[in-house]
N, C-alpha and C. Protein backbone atom coordinates (compact mmCIF):
# COMPACT_ATOMS: atom_id res chain seq x y z
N UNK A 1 0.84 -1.19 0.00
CA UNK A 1 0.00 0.00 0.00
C UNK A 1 0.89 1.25 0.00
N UNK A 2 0.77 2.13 -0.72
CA UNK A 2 1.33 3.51 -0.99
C UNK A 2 1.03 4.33 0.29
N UNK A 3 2.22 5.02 0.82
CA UNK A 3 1.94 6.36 1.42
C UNK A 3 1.60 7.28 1.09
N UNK A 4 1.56 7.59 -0.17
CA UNK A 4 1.46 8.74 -1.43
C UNK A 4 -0.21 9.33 -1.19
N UNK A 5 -0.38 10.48 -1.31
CA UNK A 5 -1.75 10.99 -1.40
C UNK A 5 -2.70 10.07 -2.68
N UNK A 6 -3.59 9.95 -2.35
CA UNK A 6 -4.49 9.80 -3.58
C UNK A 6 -4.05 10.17 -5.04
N UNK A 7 -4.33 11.12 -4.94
CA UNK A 7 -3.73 12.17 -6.08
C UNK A 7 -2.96 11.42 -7.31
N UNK A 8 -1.93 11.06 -6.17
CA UNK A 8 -0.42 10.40 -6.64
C UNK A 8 -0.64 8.86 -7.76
N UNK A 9 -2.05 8.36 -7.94
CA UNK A 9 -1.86 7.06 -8.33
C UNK A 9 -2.55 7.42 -9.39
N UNK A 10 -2.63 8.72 -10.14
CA UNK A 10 -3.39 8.87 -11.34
C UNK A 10 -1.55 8.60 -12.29
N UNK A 11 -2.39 8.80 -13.48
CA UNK A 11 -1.31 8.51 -14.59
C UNK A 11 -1.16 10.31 -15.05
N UNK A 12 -0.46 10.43 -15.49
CA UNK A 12 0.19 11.95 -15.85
C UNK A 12 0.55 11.62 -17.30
N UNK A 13 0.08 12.67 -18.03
CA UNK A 13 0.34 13.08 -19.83
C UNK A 13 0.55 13.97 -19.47
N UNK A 14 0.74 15.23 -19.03
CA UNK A 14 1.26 16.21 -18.85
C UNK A 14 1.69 16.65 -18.08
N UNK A 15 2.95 17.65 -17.97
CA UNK A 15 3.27 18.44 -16.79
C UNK A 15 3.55 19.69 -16.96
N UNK A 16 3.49 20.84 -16.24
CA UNK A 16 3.76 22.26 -16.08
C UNK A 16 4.18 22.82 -14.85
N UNK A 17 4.61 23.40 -14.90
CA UNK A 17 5.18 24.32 -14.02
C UNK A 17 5.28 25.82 -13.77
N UNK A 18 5.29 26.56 -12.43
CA UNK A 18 4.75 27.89 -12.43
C UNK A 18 6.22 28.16 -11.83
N UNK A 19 7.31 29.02 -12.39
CA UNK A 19 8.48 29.60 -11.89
C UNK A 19 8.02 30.53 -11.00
N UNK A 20 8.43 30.51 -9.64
CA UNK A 20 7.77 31.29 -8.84
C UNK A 20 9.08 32.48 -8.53
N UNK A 21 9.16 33.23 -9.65
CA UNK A 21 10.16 34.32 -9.46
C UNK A 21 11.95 33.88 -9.64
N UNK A 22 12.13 35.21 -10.47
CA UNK A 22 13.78 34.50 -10.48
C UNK A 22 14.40 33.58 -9.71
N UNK A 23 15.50 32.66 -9.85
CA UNK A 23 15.99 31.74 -8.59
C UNK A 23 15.03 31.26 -7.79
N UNK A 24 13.32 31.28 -8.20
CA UNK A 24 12.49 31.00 -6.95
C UNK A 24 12.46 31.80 -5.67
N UNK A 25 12.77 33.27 -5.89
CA UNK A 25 12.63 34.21 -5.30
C UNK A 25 11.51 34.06 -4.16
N UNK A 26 10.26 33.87 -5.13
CA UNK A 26 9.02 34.02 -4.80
C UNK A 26 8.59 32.52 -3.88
N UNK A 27 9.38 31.73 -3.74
CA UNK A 27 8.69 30.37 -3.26
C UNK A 27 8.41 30.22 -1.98
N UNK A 28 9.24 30.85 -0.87
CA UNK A 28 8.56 30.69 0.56
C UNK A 28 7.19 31.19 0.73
N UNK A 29 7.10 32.44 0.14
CA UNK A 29 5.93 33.03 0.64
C UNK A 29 5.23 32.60 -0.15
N UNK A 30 5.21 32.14 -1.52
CA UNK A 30 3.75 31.51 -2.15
C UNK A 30 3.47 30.08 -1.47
N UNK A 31 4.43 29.38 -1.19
CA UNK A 31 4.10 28.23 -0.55
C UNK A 31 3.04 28.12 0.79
N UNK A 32 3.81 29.16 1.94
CA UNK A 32 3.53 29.56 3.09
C UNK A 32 2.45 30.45 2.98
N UNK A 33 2.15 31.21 2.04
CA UNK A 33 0.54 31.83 1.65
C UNK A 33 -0.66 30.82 1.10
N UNK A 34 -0.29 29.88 0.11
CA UNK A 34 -0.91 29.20 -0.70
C UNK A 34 -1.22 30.27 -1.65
N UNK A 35 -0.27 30.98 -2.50
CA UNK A 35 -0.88 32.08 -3.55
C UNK A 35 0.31 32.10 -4.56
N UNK A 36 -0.26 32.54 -5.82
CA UNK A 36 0.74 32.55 -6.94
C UNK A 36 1.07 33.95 -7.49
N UNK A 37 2.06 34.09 -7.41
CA UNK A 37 2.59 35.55 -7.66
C UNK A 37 3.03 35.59 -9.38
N UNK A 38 2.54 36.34 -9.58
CA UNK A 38 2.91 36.79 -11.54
C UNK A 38 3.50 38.24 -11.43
N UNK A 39 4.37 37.75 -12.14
CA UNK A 39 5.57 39.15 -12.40
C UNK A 39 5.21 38.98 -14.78
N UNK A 40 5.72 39.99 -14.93
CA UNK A 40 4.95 39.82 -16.64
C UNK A 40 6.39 40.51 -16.84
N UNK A 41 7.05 41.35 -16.52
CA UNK A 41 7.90 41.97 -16.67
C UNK A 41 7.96 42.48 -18.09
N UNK A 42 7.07 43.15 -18.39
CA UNK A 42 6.79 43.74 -19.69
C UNK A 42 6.95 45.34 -20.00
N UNK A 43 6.39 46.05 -18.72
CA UNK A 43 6.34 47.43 -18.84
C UNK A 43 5.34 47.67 -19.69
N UNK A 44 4.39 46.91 -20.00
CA UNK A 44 3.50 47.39 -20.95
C UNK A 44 1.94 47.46 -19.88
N UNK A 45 1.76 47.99 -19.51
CA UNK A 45 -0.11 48.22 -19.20
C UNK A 45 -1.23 47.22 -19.06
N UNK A 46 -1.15 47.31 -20.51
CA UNK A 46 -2.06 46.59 -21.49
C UNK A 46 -2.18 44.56 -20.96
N UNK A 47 -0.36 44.12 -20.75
CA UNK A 47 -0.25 43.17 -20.63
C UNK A 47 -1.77 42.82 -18.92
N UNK A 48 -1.11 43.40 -17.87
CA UNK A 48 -1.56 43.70 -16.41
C UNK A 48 -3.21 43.47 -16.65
N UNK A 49 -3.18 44.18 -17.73
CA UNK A 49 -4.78 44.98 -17.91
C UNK A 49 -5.44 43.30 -18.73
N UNK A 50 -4.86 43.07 -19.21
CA UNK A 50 -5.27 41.66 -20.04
C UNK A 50 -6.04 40.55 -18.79
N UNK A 51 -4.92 40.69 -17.81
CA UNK A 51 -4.73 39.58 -17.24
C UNK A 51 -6.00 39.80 -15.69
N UNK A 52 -5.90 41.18 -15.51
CA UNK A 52 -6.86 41.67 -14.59
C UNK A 52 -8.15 41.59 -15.21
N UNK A 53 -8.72 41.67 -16.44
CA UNK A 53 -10.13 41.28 -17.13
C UNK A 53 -10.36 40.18 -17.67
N UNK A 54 -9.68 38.95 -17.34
CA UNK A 54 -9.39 38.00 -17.81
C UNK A 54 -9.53 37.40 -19.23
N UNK A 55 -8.75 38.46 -19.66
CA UNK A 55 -8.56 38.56 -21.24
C UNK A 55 -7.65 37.43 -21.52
N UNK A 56 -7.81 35.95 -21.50
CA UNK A 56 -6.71 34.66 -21.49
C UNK A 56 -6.37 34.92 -23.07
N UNK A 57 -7.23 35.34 -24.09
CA UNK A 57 -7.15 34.76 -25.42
C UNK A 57 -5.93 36.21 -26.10
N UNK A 58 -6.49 37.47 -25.59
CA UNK A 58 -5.44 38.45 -25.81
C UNK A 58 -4.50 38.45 -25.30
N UNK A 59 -3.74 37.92 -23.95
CA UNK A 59 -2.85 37.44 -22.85
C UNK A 59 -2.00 36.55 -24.23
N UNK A 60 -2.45 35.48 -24.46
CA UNK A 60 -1.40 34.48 -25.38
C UNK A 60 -1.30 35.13 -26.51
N UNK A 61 -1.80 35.60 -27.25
CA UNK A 61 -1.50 36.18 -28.25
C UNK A 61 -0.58 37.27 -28.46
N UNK A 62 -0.12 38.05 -26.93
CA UNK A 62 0.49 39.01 -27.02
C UNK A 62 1.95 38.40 -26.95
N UNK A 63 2.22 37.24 -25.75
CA UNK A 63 2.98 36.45 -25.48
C UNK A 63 3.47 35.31 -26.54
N UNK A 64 2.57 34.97 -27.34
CA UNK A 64 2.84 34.43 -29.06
C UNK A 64 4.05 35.30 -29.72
N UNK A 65 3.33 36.45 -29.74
CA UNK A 65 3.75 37.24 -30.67
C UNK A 65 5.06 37.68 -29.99
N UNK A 66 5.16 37.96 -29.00
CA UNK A 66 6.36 38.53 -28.26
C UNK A 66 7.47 37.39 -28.18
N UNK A 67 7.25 35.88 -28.18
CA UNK A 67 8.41 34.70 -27.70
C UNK A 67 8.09 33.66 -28.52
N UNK A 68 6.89 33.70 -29.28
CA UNK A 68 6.80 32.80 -30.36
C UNK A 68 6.40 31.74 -29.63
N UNK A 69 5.82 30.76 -30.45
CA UNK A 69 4.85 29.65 -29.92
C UNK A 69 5.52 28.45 -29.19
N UNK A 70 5.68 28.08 -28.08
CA UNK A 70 5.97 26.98 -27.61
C UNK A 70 7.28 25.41 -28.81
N UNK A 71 6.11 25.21 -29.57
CA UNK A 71 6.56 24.21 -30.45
C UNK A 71 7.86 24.94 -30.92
N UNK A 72 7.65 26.32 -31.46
CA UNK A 72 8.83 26.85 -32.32
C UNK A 72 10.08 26.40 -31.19
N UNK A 73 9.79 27.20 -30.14
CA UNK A 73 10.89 27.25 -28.97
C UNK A 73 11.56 25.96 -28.41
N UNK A 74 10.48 24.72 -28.94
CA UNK A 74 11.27 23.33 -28.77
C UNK A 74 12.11 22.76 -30.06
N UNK A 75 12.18 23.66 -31.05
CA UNK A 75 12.87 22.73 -31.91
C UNK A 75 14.06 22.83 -31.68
């Protein structure tokens, strides 16, 4: 019998991850809060403003356009 949470005995196709600030800057206190801190480091407004109206579809598109699509970035 597993010690492992529940959780733990599903099967996984995917994984992601949330960098919680340079070097993990950000990790005691998001841990010790339970909260996720977003830095965009853009200087742009607009980006903030996306993300505060939960504009998800203008959010990627700006981030597309700015770092290019995922796939590109794995070849």
């Amino acid at each position: 019998m597993s010690h492992l949470p529940s959780c733990y005995d599903r099967e996984v196709s995917d994984v992601r991850y949330i960098k919680l600030g340079k070097g993990g800057h950000w990790e005691d206190e998001c841990f010790k809060q339970g909260i996720i801190r977003l830095g965009f480091s853009t200087g742009e407004e607009r980006v903030l403003r996306y993300a505060l109206n939960s504009k998800w579809d203008e959010l990627k598109k700006y981030w597309l356009k700015k770092v290019g699509s995922f796939e590109k970035r794995m070849d």
